[in-house]
N, C-alpha and C. Protein backbone atom coordinates (compact mmCIF):
# COMPACT_ATOMS: atom_id res chain seq x y z
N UNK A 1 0.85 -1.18 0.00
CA UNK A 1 0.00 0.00 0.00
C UNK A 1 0.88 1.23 0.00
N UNK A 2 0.40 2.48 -0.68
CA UNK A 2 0.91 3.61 -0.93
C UNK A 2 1.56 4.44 0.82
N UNK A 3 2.58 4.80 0.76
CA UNK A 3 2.53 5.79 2.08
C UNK A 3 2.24 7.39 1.56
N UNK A 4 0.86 7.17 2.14
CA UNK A 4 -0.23 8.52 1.74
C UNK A 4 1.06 9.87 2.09
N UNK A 5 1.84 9.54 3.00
CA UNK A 5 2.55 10.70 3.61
C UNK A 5 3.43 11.30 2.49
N UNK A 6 3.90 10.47 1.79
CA UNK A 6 5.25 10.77 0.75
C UNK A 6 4.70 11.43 -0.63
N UNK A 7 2.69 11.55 -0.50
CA UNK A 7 2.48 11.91 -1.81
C UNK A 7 2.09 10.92 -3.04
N UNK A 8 2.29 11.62 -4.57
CA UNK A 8 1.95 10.81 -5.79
C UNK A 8 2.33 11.71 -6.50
N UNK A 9 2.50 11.02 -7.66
CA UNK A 9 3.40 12.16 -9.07
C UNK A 9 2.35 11.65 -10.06
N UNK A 10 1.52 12.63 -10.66
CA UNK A 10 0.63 12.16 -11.94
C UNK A 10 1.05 11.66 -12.98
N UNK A 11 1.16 10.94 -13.96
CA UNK A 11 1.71 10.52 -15.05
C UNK A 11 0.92 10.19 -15.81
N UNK A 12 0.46 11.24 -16.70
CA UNK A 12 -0.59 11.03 -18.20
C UNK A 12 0.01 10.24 -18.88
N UNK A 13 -1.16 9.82 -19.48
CA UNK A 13 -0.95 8.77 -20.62
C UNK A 13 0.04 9.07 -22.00
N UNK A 14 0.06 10.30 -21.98
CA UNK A 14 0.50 11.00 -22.96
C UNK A 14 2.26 10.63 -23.43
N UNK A 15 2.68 10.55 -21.73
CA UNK A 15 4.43 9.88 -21.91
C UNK A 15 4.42 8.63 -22.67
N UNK A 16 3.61 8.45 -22.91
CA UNK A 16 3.75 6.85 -24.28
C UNK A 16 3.94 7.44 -25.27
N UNK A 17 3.72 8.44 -25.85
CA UNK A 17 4.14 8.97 -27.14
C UNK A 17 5.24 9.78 -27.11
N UNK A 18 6.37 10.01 -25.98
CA UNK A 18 7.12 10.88 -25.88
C UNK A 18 8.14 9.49 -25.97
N UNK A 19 9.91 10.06 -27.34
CA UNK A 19 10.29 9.40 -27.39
C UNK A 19 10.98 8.61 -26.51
N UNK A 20 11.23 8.51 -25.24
CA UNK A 20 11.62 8.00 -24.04
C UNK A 20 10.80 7.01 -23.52
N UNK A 21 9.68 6.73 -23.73
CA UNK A 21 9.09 5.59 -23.78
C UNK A 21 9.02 4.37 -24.75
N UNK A 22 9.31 5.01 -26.21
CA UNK A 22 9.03 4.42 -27.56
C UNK A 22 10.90 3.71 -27.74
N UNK A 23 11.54 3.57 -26.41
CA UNK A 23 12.90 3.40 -27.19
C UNK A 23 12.58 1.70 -27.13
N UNK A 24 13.60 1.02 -28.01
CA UNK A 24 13.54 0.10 -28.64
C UNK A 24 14.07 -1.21 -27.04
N UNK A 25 14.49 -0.35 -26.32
CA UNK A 25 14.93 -1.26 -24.78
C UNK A 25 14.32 -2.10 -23.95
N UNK A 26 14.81 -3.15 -23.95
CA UNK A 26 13.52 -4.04 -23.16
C UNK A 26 13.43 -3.49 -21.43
N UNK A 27 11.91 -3.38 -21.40
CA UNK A 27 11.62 -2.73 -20.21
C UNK A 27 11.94 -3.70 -18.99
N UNK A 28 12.28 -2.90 -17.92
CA UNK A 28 12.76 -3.71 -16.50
C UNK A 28 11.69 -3.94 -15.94
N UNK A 29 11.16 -4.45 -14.72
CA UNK A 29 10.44 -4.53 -13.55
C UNK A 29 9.88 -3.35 -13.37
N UNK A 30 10.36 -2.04 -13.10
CA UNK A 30 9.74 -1.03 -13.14
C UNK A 30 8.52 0.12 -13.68
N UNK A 31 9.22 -0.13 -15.33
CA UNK A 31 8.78 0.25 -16.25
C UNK A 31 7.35 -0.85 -17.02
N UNK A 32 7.58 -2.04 -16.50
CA UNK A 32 6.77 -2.34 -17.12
C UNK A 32 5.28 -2.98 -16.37
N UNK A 33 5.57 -2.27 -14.94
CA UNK A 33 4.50 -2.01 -13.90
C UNK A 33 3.79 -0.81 -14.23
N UNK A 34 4.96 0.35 -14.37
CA UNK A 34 4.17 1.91 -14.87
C UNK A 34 3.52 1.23 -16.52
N UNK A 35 3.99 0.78 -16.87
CA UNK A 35 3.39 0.05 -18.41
C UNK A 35 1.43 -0.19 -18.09
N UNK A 36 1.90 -1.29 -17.35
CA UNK A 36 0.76 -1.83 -17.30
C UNK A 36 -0.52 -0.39 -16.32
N UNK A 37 -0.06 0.21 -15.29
CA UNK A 37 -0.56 1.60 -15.06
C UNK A 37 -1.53 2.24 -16.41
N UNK A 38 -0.25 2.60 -17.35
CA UNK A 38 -0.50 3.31 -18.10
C UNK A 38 -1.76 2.82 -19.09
N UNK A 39 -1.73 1.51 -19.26
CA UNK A 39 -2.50 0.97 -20.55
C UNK A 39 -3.59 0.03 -20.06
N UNK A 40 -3.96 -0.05 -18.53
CA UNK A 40 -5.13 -0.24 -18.36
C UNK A 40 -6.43 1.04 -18.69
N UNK A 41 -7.51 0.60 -18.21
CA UNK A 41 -8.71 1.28 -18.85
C UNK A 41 -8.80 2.47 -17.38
N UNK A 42 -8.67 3.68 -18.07
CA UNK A 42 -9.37 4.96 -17.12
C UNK A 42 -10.81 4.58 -16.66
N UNK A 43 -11.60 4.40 -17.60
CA UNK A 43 -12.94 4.24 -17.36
C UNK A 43 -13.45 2.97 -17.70
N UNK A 44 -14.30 2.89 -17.12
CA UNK A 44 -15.40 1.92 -17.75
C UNK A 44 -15.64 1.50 -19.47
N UNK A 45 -15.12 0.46 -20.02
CA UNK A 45 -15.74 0.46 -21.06
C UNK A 45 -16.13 -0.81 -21.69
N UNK A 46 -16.54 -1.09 -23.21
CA UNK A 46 -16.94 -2.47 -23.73
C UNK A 46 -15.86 -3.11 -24.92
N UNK A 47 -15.39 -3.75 -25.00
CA UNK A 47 -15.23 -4.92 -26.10
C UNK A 47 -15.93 -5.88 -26.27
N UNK A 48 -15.55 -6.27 -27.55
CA UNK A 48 -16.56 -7.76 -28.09
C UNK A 48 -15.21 -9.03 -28.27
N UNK A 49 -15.41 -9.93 -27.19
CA UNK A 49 -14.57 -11.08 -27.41
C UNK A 49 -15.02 -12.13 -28.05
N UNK A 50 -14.44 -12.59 -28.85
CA UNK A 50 -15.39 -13.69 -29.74
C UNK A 50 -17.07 -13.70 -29.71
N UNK A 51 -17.24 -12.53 -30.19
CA UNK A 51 -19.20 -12.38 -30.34
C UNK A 51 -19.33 -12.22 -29.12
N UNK A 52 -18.97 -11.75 -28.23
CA UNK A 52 -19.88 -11.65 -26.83
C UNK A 52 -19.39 -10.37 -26.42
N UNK A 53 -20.18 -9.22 -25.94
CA UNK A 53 -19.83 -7.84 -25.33
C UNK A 53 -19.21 -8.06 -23.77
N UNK A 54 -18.27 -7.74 -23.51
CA UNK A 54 -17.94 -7.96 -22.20
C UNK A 54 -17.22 -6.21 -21.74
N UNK A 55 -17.76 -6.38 -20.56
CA UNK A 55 -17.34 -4.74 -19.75
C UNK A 55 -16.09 -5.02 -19.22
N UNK A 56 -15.25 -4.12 -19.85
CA UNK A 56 -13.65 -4.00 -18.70
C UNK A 56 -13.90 -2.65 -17.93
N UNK A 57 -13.48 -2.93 -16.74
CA UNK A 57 -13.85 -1.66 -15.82
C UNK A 57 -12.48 -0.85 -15.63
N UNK A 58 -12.69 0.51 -14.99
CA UNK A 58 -11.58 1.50 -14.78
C UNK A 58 -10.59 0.00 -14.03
N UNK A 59 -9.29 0.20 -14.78
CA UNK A 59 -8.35 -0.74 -13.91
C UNK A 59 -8.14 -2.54 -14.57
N UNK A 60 -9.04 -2.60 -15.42
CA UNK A 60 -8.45 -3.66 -16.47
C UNK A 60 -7.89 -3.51 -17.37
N UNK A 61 -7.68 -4.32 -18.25
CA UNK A 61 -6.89 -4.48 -19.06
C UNK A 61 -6.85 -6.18 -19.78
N UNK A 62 -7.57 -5.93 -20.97
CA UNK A 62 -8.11 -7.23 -22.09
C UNK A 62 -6.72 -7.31 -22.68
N UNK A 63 -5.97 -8.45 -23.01
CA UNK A 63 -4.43 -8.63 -23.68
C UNK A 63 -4.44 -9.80 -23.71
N UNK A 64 -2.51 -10.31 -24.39
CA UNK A 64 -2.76 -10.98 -24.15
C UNK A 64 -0.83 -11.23 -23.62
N UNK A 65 0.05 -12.40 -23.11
CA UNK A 65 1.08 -12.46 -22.94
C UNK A 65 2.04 -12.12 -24.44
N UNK A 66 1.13 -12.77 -25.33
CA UNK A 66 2.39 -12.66 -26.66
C UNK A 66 2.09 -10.90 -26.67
N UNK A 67 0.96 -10.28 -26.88
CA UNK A 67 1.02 -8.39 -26.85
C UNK A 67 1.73 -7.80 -26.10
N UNK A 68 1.89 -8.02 -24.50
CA UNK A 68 3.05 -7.34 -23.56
C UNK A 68 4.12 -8.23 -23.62
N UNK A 69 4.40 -9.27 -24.56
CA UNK A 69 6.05 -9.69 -24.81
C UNK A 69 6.74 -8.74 -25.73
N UNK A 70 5.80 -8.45 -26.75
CA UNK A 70 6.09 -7.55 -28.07
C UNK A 70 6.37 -6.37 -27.42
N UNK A 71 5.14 -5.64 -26.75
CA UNK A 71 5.25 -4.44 -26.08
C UNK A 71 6.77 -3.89 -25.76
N UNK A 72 7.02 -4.76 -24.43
CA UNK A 72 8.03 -4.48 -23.54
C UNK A 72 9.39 -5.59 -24.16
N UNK A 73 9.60 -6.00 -25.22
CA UNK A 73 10.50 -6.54 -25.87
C UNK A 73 11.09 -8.27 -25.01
N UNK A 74 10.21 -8.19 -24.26
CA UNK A 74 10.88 -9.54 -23.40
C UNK A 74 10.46 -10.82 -24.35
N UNK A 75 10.87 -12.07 -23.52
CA UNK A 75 9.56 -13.32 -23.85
C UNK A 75 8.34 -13.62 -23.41
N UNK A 76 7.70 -14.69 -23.74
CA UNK A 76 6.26 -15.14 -23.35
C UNK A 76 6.78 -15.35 -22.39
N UNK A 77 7.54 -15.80 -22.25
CA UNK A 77 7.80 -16.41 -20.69
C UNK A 77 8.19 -15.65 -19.38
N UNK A 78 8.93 -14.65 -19.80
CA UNK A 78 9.49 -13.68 -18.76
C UNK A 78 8.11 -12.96 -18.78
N UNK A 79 7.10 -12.79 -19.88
CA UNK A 79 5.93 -11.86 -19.25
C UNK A 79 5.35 -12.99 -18.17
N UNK A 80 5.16 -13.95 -18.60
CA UNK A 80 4.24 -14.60 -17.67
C UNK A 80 4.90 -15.07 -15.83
N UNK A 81 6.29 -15.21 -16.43
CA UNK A 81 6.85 -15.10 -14.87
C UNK A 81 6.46 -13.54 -13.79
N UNK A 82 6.89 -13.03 -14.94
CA UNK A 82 6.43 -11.34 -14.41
C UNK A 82 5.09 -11.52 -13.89
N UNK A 83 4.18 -11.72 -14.53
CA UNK A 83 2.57 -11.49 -13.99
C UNK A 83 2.59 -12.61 -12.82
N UNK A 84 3.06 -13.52 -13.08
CA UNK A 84 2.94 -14.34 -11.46
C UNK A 84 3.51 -13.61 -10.57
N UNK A 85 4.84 -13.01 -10.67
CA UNK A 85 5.38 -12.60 -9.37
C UNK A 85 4.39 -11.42 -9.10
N UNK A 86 3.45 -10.66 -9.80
CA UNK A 86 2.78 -9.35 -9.63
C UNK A 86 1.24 -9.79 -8.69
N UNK A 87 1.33 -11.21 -9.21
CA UNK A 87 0.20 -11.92 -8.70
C UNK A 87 0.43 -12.45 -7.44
N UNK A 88 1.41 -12.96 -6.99
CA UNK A 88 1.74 -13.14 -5.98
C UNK A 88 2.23 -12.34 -4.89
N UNK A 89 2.44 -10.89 -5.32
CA UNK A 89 2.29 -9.77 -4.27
C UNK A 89 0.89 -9.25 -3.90
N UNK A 90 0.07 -9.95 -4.65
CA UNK A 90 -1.38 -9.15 -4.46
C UNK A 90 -1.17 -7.72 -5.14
N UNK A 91 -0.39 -8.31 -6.09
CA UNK A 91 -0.90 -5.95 -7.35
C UNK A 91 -1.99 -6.13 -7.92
N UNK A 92 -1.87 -7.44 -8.80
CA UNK A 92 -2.76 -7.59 -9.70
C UNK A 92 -3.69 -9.07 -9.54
N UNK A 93 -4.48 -9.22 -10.40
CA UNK A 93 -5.22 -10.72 -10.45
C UNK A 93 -5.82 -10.50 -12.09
N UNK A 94 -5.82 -11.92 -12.39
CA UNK A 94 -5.94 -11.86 -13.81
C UNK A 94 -6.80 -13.16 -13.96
N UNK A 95 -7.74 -13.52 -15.62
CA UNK A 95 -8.74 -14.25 -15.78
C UNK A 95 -8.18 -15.00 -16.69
N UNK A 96 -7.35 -16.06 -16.63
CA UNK A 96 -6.87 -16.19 -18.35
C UNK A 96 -7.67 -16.64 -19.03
N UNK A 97 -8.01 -16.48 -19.96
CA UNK A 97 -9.22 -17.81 -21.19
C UNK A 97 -8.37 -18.27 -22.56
N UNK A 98 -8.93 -19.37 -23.23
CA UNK A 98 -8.06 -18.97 -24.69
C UNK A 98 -7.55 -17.58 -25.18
N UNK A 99 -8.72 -16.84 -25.34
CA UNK A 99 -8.76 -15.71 -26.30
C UNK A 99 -7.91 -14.95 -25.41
N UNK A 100 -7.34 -14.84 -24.45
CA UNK A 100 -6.61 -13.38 -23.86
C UNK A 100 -6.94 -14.09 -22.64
N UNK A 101 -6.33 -12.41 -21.45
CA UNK A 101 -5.90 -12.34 -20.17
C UNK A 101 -6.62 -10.89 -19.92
N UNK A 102 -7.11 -11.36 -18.79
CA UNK A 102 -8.03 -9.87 -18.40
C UNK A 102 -7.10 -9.72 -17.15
N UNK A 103 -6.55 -8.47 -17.17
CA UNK A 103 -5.36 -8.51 -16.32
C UNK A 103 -6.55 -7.05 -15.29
N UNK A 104 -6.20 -7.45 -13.79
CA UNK A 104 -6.91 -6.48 -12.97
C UNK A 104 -6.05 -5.79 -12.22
N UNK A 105 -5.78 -4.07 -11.79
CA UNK A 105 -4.97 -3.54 -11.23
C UNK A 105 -5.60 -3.85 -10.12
N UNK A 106 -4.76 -4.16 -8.45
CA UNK A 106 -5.42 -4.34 -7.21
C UNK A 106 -5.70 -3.21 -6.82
N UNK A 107 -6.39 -2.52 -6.27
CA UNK A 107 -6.22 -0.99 -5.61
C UNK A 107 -6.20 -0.25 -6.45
N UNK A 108 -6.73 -0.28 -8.04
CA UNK A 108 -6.84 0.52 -8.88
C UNK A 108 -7.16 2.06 -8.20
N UNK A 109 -8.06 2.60 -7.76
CA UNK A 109 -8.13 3.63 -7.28
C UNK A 109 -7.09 4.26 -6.66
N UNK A 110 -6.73 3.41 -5.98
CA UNK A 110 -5.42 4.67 -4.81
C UNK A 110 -4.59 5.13 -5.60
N UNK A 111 -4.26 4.58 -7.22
CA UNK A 111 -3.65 5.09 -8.48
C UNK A 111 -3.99 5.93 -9.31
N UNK A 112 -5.34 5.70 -9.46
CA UNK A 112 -6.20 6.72 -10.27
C UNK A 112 -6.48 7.99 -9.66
N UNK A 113 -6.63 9.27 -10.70
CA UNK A 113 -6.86 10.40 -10.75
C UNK A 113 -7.92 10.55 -11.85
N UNK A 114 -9.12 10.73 -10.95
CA UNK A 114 -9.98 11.01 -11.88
C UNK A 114 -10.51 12.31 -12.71
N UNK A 115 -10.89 12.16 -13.76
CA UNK A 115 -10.97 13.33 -14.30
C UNK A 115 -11.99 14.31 -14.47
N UNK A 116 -12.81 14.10 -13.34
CA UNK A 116 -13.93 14.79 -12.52
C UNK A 116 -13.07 15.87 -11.47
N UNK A 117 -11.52 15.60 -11.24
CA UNK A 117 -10.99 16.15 -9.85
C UNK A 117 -11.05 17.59 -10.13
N UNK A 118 -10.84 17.75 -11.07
CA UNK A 118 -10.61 19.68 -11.05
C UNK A 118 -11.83 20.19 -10.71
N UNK A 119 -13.11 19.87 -11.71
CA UNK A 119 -14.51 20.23 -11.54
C UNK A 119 -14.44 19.93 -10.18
N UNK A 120 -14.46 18.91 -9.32
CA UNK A 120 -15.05 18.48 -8.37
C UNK A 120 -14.22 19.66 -7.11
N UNK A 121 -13.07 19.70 -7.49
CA UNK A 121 -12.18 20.88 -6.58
C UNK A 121 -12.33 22.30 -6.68
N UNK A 122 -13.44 22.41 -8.07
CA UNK A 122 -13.46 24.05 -8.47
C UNK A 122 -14.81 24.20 -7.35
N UNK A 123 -15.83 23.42 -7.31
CA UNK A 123 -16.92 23.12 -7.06
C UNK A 123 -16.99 23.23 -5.45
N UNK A 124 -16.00 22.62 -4.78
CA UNK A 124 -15.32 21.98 -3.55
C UNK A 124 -15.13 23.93 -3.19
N UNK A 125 -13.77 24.43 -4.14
CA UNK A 125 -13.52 25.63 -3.68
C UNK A 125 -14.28 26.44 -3.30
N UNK A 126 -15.29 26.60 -4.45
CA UNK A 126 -16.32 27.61 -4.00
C UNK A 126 -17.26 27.86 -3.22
N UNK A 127 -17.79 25.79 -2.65
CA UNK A 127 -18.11 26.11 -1.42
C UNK A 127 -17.83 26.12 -0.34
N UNK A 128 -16.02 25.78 -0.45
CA UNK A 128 -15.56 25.81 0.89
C UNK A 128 -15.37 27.52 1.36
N UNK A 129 -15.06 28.19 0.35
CA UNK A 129 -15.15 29.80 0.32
C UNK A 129 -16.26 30.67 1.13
N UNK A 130 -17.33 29.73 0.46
CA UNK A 130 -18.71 30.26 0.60
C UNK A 130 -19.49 30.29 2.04
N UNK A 131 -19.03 28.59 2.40
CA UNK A 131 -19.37 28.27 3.77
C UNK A 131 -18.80 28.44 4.72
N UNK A 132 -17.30 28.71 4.51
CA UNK A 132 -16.52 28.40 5.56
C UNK A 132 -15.69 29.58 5.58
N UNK A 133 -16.11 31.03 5.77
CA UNK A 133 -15.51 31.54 5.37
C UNK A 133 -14.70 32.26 7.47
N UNK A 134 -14.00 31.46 7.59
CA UNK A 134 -13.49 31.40 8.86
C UNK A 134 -11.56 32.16 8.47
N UNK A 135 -11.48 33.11 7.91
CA UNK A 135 -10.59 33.48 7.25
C UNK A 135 -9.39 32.75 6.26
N UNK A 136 -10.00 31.69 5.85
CA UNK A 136 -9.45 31.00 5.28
C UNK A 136 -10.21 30.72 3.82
N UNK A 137 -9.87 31.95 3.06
CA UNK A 137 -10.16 32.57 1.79
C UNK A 137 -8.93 32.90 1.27
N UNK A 138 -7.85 32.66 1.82
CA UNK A 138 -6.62 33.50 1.43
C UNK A 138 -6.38 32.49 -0.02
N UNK A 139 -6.56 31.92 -0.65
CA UNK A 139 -5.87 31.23 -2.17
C UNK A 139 -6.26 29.68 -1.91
N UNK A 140 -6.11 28.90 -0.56
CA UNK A 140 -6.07 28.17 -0.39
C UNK A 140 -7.28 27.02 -0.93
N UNK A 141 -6.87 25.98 -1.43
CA UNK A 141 -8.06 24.71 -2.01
C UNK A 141 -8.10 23.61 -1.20
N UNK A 142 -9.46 23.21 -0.69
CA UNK A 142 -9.20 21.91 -0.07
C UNK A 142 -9.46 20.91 -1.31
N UNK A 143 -8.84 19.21 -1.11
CA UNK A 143 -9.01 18.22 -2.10
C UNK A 143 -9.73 17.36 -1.41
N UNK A 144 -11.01 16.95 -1.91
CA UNK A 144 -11.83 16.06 -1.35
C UNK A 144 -11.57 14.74 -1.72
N UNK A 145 -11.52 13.80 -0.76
CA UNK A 145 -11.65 12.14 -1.30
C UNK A 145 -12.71 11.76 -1.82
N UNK A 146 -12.76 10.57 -1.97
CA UNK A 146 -14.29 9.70 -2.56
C UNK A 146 -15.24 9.74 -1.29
N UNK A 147 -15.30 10.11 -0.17
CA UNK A 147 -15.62 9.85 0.74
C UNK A 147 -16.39 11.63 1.40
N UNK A 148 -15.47 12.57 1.01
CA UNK A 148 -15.82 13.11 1.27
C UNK A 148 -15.36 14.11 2.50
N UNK A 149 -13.88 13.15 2.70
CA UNK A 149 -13.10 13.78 3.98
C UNK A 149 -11.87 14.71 2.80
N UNK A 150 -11.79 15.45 3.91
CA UNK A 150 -10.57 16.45 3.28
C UNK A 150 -9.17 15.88 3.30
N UNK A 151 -8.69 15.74 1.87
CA UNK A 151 -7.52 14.25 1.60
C UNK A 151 -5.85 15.80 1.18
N UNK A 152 -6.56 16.66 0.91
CA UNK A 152 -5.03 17.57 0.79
C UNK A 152 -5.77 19.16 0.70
N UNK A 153 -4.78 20.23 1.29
CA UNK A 153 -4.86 21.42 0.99
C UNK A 153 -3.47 21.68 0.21
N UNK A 154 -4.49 23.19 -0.64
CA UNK A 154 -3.10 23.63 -1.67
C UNK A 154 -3.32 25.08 -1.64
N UNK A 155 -2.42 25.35 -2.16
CA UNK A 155 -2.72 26.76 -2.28
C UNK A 155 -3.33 27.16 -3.87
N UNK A 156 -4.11 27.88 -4.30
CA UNK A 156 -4.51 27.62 -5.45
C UNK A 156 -3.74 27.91 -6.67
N UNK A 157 -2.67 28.13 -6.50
CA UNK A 157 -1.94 28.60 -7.74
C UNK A 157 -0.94 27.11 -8.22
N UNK A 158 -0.77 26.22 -6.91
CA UNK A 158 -0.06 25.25 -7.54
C UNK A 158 -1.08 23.90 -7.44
N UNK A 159 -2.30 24.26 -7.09
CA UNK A 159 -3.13 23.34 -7.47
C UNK A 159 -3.74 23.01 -8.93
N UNK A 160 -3.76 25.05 -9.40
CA UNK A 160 -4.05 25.06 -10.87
C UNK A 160 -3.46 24.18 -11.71
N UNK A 161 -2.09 24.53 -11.40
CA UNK A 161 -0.73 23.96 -12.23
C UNK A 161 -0.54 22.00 -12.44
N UNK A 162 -1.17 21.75 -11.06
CA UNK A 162 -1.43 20.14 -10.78
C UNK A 162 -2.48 19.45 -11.82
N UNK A 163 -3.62 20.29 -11.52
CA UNK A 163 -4.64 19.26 -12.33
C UNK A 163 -4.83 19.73 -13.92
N UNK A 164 -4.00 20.48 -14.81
CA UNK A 164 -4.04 20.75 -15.36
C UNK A 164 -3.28 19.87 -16.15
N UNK A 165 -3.91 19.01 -17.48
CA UNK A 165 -2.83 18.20 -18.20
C UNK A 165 -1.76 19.36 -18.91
N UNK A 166 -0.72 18.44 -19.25
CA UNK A 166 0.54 19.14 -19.70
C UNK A 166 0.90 19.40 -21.24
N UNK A 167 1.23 20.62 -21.92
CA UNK A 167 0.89 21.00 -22.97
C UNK A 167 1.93 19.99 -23.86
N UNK A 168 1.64 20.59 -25.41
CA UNK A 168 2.07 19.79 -25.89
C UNK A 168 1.65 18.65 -27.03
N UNK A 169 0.76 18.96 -27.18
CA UNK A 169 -0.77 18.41 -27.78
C UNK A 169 -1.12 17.29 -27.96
N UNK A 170 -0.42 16.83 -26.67
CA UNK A 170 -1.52 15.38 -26.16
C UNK A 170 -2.66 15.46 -25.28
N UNK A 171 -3.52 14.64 -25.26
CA UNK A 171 -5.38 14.58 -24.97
C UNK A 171 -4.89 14.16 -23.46
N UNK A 172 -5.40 14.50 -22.35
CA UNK A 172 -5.85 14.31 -21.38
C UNK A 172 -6.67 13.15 -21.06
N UNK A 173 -5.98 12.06 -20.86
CA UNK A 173 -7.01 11.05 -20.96
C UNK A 173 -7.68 10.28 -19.57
C-alpha cells in the first residue's frame, strides 16, 4: 500500500508517445508495472470477445502475454513469470481464457486520478469559500476524497498547475 505521507506524481498517458518511452529497450520490472498503469482502462468500457460484449472496468486491461512480450521486448515467458510474481504480491489478479488475459490492477483507485478532480475541486472551492468563510479565503483549495473527507490542501496557484494536463498536444485522458 501507498505511504499517503510521501504523496503521488501524476503521469498522463500521454508519456507513451514521448520518445523516451518508444525506445527500442527491453523494459525492467519497473517500467513495465508503470506500463501496465499506463495501458489499463481509465474508465469503464466495452469490447466484443469472440461475439460476446464484455465490460472492462476502470483498472483492467483485455491482452494478451504474446502483446506485452512484443510491447516491452521480453519473452512469453518472462511476461508470464512477471505477472505471477505481480500476482503473488497481491498488485494484480488476472482471468486467463483462450482468447486473452483480463489482467486487474489491485487498488486501482489509490492510483487513479480522476478526471472529474478539477470540476469536483473548483466546485469543492467555492463552497468551501462560501461556507466556511473562517478566514481561510486566502488562495487556499481543499481536495476532497471519494468519501468526502478532506484528503489535501493547496494553495490555489499550484493546485491550478497540478490538475491541469501538460501541454504539448496530447489529450488528457
Amino acid at each position: 500500500m501507498a505511504d499517503k505521507k510521501k504523496g503521488y506524481v501524476p503521469i498522463y498517458r500521454t508519456i507513451q508517445d514521448n520518445w523516451i518511452w518508444k525506445s527500442e529497450e527491453p523494459f525492467d520490472h519497473r517500467s513495465a508495472w508503470i506500463d501496465l498503469l499506463l495501458i489499463v482502462n481509465h474508465k469503464e468500457g466495452k469490447i466484443c470477445i469472440k461475439e460476446h460484449l464484455q465490460t472492462i472496468r476502470a483498472g483492467q486491461k483485455w491482452t494478451s502475454y504474446r502483446t506485452l512480450a512484443k510491447r516491452w521486448n521480453w519473452s512469453v515467458g518472462r511476461v508470464r513469470r512477471y505477472i505471477n510474481l505481480l500476482k503473488s504480491d497481491g498488485m494484480i489478479l488476472t482471468d486467463e481464457t483462450p482468447s486473452g488475459t483480463l489482467l486487474t490492477i489491485v487498488n486501482w483507485d489509490v492510483f487513479a486520478i480522476q478526471q472529474n478532480t478539477t470540476r469536483h475541486t473548483d466546485e469543492h472551492t467555492d463552497r468551501h469559500t462560501s461556507e466556511h468563510t473562517d478566514g481561510h479565503t486566502d488562495g487556499h483549495i481543499t481536495i476532497m476524497d471519494k468519501n468526502g473527507n478532506n484528503a489535501k490542501e493547496w494553495k490555489k496557484e499550484k493546485a491550478d498547475s497540478f490538475f491541469e494536463p501538460p501541454t504539448g498536444g496530447g489529450e488528457w485522458q
